[in-house]
Protein backbone atom coordinates (compact mmCIF):
# COMPACT_ATOMS: atom_id res chain seq x y z
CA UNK A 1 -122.22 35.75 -97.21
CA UNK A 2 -121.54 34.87 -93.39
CA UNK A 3 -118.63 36.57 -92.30
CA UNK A 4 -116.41 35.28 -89.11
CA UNK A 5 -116.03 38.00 -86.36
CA UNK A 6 -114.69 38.58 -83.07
CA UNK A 7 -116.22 40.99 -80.39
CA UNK A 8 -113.21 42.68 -78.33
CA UNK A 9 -114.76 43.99 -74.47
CA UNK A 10 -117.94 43.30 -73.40
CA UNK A 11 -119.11 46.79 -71.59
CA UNK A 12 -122.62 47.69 -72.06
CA UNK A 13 -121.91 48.76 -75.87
CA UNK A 14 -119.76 45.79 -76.46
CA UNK A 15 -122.31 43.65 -75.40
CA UNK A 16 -124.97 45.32 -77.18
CA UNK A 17 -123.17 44.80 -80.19
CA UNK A 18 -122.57 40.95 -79.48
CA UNK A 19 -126.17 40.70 -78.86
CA UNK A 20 -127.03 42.46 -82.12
CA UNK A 21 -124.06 40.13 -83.94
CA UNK A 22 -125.27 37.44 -82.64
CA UNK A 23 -128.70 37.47 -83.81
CA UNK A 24 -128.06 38.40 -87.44
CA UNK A 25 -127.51 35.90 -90.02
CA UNK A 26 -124.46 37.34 -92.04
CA UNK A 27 -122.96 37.27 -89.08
CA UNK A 28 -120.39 34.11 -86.85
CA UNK A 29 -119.20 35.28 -83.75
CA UNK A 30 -116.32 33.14 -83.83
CA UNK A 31 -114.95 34.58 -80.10
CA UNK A 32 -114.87 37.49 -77.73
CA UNK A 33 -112.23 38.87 -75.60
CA UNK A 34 -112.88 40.14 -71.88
CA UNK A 35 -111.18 42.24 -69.69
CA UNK A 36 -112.26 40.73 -66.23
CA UNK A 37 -111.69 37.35 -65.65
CA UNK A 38 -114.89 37.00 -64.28
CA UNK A 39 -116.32 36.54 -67.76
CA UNK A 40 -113.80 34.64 -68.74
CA UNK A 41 -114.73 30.96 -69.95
CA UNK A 42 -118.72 31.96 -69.91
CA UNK A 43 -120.29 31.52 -72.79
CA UNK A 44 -120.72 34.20 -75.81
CA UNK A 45 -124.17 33.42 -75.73
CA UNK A 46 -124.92 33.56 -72.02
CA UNK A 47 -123.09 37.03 -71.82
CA UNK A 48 -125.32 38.63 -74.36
CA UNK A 49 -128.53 37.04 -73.00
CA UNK A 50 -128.85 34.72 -76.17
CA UNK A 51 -128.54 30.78 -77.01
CA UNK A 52 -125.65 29.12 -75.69
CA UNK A 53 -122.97 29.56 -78.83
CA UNK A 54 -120.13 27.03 -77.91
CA UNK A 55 -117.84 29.84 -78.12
CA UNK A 56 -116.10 30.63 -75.02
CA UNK A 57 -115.00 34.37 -73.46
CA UNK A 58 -111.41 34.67 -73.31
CA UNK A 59 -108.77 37.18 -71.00
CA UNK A 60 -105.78 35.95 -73.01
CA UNK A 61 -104.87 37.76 -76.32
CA UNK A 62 -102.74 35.17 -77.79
CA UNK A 63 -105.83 33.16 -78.27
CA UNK A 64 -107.84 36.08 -80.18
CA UNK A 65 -104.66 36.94 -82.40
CA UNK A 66 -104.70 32.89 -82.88
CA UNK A 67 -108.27 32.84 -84.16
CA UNK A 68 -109.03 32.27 -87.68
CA UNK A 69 -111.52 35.69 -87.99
CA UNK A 70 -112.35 38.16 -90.81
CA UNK A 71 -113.14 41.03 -88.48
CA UNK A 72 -112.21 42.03 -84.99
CA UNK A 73 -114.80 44.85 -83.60
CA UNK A 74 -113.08 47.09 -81.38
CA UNK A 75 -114.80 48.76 -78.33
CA UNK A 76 -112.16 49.27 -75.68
CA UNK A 77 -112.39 51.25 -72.81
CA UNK A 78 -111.79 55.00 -73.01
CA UNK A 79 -108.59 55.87 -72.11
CA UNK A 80 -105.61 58.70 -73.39
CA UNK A 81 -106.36 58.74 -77.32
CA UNK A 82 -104.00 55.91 -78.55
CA UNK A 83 -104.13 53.88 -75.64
CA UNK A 84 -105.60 50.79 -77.88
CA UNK A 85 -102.66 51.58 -79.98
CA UNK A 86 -100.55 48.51 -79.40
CA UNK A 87 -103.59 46.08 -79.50
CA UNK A 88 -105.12 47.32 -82.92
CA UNK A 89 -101.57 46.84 -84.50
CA UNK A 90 -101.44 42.95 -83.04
CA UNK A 91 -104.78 42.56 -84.16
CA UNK A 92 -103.88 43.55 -87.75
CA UNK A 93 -101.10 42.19 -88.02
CA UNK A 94 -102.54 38.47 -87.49
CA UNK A 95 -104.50 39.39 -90.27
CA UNK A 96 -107.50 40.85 -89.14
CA UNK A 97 -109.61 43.78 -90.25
CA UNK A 98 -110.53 46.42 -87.31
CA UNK A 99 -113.47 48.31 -86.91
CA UNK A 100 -113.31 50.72 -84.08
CA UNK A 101 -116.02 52.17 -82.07
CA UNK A 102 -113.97 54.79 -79.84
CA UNK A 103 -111.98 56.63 -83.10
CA UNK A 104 -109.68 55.81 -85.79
CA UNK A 105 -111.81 57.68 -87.87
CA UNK A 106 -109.30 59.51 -90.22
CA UNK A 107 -106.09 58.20 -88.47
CA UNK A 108 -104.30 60.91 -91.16
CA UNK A 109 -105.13 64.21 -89.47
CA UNK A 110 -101.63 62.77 -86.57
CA UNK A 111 -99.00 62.35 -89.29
CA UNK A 112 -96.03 61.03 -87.57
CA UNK A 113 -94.67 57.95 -86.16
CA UNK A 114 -98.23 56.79 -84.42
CA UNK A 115 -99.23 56.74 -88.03
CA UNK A 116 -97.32 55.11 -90.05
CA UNK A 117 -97.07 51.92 -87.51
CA UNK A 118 -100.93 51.88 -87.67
CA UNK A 119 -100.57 51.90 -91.66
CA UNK A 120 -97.34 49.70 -91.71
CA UNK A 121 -99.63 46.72 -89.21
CA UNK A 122 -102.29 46.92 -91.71
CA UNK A 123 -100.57 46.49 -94.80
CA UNK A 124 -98.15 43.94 -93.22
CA UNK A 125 -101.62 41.67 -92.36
CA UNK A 126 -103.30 42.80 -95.43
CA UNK A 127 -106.39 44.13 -93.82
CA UNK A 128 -108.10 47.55 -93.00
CA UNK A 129 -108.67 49.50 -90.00
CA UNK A 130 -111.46 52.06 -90.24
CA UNK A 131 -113.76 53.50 -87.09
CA UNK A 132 -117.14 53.44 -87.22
CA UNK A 133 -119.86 54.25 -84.89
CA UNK A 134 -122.27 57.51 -84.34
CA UNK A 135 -120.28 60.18 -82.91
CA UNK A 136 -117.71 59.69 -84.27
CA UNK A 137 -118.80 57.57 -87.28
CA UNK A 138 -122.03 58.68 -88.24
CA UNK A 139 -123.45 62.29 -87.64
CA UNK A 140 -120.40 64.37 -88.76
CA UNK A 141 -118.56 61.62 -91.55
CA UNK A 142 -121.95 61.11 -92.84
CA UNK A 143 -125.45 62.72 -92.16
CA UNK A 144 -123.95 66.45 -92.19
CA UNK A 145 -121.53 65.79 -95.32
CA UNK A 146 -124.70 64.36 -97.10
CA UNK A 147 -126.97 67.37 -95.86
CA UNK A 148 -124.42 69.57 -98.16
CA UNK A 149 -125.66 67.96 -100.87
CA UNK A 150 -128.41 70.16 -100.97
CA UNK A 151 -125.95 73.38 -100.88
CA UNK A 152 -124.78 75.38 -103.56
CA UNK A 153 -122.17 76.86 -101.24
CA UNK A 154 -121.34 75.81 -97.48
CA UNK A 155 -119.99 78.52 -95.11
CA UNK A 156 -119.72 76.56 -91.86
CA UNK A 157 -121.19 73.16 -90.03
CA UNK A 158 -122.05 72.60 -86.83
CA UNK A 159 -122.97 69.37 -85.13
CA UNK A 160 -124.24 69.26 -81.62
CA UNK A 161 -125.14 66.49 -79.31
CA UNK A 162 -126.45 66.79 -75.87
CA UNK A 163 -125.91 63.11 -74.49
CA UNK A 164 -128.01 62.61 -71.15
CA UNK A 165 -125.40 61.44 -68.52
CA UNK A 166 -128.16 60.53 -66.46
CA UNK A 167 -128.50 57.41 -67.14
CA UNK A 168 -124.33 56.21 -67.24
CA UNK A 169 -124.85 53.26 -64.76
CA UNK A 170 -120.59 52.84 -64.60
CA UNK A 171 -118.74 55.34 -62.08
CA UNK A 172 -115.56 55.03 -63.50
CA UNK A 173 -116.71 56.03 -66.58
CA UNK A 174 -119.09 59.15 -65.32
CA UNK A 175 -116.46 60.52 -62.81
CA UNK A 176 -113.48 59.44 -64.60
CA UNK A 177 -113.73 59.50 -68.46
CA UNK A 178 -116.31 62.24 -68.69
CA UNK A 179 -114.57 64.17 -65.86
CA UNK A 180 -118.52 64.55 -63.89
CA UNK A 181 -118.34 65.53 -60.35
CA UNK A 182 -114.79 67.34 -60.80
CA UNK A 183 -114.21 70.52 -58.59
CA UNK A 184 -114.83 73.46 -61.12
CA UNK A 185 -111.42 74.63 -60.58
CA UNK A 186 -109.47 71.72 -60.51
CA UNK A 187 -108.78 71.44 -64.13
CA UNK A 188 -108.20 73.73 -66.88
CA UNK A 189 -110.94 72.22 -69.31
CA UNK A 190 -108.77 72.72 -72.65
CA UNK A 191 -105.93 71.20 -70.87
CA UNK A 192 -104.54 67.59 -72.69
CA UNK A 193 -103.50 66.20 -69.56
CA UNK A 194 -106.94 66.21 -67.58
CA UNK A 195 -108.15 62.77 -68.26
CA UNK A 196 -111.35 63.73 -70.26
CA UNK A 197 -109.47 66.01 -72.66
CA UNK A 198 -106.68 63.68 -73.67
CA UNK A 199 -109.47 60.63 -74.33
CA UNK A 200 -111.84 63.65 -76.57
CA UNK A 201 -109.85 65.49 -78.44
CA UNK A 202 -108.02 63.13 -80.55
CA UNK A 203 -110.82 61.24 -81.67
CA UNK A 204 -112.77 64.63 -82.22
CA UNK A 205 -109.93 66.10 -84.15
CA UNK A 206 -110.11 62.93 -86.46
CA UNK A 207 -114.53 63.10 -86.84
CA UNK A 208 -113.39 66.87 -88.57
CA UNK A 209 -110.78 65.85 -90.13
CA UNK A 210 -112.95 63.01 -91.88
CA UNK A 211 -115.53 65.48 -92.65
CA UNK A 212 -113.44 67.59 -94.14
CA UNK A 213 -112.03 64.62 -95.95
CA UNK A 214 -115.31 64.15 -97.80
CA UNK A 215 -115.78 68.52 -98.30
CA UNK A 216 -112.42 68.67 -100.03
CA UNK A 217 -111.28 71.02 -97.12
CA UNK A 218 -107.88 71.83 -96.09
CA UNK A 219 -107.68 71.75 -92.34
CA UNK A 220 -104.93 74.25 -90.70
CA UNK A 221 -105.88 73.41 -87.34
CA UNK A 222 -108.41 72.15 -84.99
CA UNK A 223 -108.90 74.39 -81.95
CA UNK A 224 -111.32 73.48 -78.65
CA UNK A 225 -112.97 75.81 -76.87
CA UNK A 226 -114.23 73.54 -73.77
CA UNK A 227 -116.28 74.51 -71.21
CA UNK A 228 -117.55 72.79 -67.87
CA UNK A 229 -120.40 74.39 -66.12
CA UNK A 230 -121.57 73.96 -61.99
CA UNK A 231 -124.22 71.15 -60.70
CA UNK A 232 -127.10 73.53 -59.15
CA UNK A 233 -127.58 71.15 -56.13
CA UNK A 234 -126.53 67.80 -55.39
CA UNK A 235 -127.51 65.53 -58.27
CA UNK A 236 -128.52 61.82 -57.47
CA UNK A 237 -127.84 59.65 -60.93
CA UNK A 238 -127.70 56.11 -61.34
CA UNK A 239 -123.70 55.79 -61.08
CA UNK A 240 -123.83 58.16 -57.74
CA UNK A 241 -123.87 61.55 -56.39
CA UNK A 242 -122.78 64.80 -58.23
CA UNK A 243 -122.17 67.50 -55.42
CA UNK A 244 -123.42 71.27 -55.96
CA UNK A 245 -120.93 73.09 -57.32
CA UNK A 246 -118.47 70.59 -59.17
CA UNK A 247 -118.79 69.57 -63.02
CA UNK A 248 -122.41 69.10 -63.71
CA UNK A 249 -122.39 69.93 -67.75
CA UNK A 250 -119.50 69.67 -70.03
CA UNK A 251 -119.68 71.09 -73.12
CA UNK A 252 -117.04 69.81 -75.48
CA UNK A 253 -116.08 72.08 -78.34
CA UNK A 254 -113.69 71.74 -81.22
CA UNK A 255 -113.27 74.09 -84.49
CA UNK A 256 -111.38 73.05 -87.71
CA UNK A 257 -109.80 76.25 -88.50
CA UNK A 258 -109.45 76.51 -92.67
CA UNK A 259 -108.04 79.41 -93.97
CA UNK A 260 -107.96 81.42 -90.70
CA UNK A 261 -111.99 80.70 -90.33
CA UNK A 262 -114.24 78.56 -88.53
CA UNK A 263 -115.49 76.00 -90.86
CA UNK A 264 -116.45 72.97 -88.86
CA UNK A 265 -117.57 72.45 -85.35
CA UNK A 266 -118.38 69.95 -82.75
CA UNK A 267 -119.88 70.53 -79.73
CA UNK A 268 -121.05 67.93 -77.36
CA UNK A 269 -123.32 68.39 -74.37
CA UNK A 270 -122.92 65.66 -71.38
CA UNK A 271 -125.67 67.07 -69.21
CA UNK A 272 -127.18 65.56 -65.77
CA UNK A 273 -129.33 68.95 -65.69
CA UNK A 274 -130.50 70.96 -68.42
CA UNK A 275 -129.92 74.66 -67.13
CA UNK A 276 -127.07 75.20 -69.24
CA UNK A 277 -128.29 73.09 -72.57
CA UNK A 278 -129.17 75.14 -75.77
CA UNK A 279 -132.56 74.27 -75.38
CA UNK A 280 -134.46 72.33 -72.45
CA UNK A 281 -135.64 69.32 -74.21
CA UNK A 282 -132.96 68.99 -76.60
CA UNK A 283 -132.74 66.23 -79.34
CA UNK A 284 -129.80 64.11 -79.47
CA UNK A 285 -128.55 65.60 -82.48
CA UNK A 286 -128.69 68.75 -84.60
CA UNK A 287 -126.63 70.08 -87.81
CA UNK A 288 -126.79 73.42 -88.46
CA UNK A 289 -125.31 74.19 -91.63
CA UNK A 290 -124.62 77.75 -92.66
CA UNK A 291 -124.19 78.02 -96.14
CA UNK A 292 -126.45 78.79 -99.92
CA UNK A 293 -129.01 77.13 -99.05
CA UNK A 294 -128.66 77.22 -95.21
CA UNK A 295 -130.13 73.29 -93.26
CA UNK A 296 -131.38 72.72 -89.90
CA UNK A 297 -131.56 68.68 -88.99
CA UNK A 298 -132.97 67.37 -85.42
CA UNK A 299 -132.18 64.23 -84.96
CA UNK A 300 -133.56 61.33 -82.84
CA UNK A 301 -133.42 57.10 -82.19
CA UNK A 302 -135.78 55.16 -81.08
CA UNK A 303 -136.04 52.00 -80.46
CA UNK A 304 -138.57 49.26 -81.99
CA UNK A 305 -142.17 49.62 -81.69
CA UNK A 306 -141.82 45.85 -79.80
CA UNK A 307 -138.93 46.04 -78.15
CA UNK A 308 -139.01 45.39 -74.37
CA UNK A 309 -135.06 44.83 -73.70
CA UNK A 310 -133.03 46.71 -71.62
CA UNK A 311 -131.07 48.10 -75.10
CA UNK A 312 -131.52 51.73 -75.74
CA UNK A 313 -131.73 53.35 -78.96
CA UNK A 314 -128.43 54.09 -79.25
CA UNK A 315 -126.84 50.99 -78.18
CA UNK A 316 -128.92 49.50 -81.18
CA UNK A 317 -127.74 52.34 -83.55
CA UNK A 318 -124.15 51.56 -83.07
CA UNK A 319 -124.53 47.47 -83.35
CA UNK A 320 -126.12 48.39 -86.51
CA UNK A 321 -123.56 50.89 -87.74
CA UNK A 322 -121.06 47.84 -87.12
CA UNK A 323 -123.29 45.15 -88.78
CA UNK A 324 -122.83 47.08 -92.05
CA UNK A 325 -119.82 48.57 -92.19
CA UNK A 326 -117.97 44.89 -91.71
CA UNK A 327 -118.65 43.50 -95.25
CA UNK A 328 -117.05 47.03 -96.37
CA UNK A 329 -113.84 46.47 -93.92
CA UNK A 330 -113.62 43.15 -95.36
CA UNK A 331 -113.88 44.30 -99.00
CA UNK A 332 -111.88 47.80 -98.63
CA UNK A 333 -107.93 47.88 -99.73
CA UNK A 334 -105.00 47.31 -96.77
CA UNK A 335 -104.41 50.20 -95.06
CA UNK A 336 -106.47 52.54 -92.91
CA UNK A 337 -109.68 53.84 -94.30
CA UNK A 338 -112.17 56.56 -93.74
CA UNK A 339 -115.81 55.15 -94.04
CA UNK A 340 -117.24 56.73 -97.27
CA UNK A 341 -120.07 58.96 -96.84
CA UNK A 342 -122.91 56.26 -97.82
CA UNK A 343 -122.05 52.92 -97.35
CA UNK A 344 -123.64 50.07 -100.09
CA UNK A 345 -127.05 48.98 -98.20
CA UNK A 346 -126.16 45.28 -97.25
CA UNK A 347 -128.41 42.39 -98.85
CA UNK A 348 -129.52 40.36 -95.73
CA UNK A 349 -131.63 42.70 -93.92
CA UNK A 350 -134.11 41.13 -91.39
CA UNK A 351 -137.57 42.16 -89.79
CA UNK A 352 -136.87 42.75 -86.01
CA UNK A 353 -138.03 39.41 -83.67
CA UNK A 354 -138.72 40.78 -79.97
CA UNK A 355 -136.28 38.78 -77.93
């Protein structure tokens, strides 16, 4: 079954997922909204590197919400968690189902107003919003639920990622979102209103709140314990300079407190030097799990023995985390949904084609 879908924001994981869509058969990229109007009117095909599509990039909403599409994919720019608020809600309510790459993945753990409009614009179009993705999505919601599987008893999780920052080609998005470069003192790292924080810790709060979802926990809280650590020198990366002495390492930290004890945990490590990682050639993931029997997981991506494109790894990870999880959006109640631990392996499957 070919389902119809729209691409919303074409930054280098938006387009690596409108590559990815484009080249799969159970999937019709029927249009794609862009923010610059630069893109506007090119081709789908030509802004993914493919075949020309006949499907022209659009800067006007009104002709998205217009389309006649069974999914939208979501993958906005960071921003203050909620930000993307008022778009999801018109997207839904034109009757299309949502999967976001930047949260929404347990929209229940903020009860409230915020909530019940995201629930009320779903069932009003009679479609689903769920996130999806690989942190969130994917190595909390799923890999270190399923590891439990193997435990008679489960004292506490802990996920950690050390993403390489190295290698962020946008400024905005190093010095701004991630909050590299920052004078040490400037900000208060567990403080909401420094950009960084307000953008993390709602979606973080949510990938716990999921996992303990699927535990059959009872959250009381979720607490961070942030920390940002000094550059040694001045740092040359690819989206500029880092000076000595500002935000070189942040180490983001949140803990979902259940009955007054630590019993989830993610930590993530955006590095541009490894003096204050855990260990100095880290993978990108681990999961520790404490618990009767204890489990250690290292994670990794690679990409395809014959792949030469500029994609990385992970850029392919989360096009393929979207691929799948859209004939579940499509086939899940109204409402908003949190992605089941193992999601039905999809029937159309195809051997990779170097392109």
């Amino acid at each position: 079954m070919t389902h119809r879908v729209v691409q919303w924001a074409t930054g280098a994981m938006g387009t690596a997922i409108l590559r990815t869509m484009l080249d799969h058969p159970g999937i019709e990229v029927v249009g794609t909204y862009v923010y610059g109007e630069r893109k506007a009117g090119r081709d789908v095909g030509d802004l993914a590197r493919r075949d020309a599509t006949g499907v022209l990039a659009t800067s006007d909403v009104d002709e998205i919400l217009a389309l006649d599409a069974d999914v939208v994919v979501h993958a906005g720019r960071i921003g203050p968690y909620g930000a993307h608020d008022d778009e999801i809600v018109a997207l839904l309510e034109s009757g299309k189902n949502v999967l976001s790459i930047n949260g929404y993945t347990d929209p229940f753990v903020h009860p409230g107003e915020r909530l019940d409009r995201l629930r009320a614009a779903a069932e009003r179009g009679g479609v689903t919003l769920m996130g999806v993705g690989l942190n969130p999505g994917f190595i909390g919601e799923q890999v270190a639920v399923l590891a439990t599987g193997v435990c008679a008893s489960v004292d506490h999780i802990e996920v950690v990622e050390m993403a390489d920052a190295r290698l962020v080609q946008d400024p905005d998005y190093l010095f701004g979102s991630l909050g590299f470069g920052a004078p040490l003192d400037a900000h208060d790292p567990n403080d909401p209103s420094w950009g960084p924080v307000g953008a993390l810790n709602g979606m973080y709060e949510e990938v716990l709140g999921a996992m303990a979802h699927h535990l059959g926990m009872t959250v009381d809280e979720v607490v961070s314990d942030h920390v940002c650590h000094p550059a040694g020198s001045d740092l040359e990366v690819s989206a500029g300079v880092i000076r000595e002495g500002t935000v070189g390492h942040t180490n983001w930290r949140w803990h979902a407190m259940v009955g007054g004890r630590r019993r989830l945990t993610m930590s993530i490590h955006w590095f541009v030097e490894t003096a204050h990682l855990p260990e100095p050639e880290p993978p990108l993931w681990r999961v520790n799990i404490t618990g009767h029997p204890g489990v250690r997981i290292a994670m990794e991506l690679e990409k395809h023995p014959d792949d030469r494109s500029r994609m990385g790894a992970e850029q392919y990870a989360v096009a393929g985390q979207v691929i799948n999880a859209v004939p579940h959006v499509v086939a899940a109640p109204p409402g908003l949904a949190i992605r089941p631990v193992a999601t039905p392996a999809r029937d159309d499957f195809v051997s990779f084609t170097p392109r």
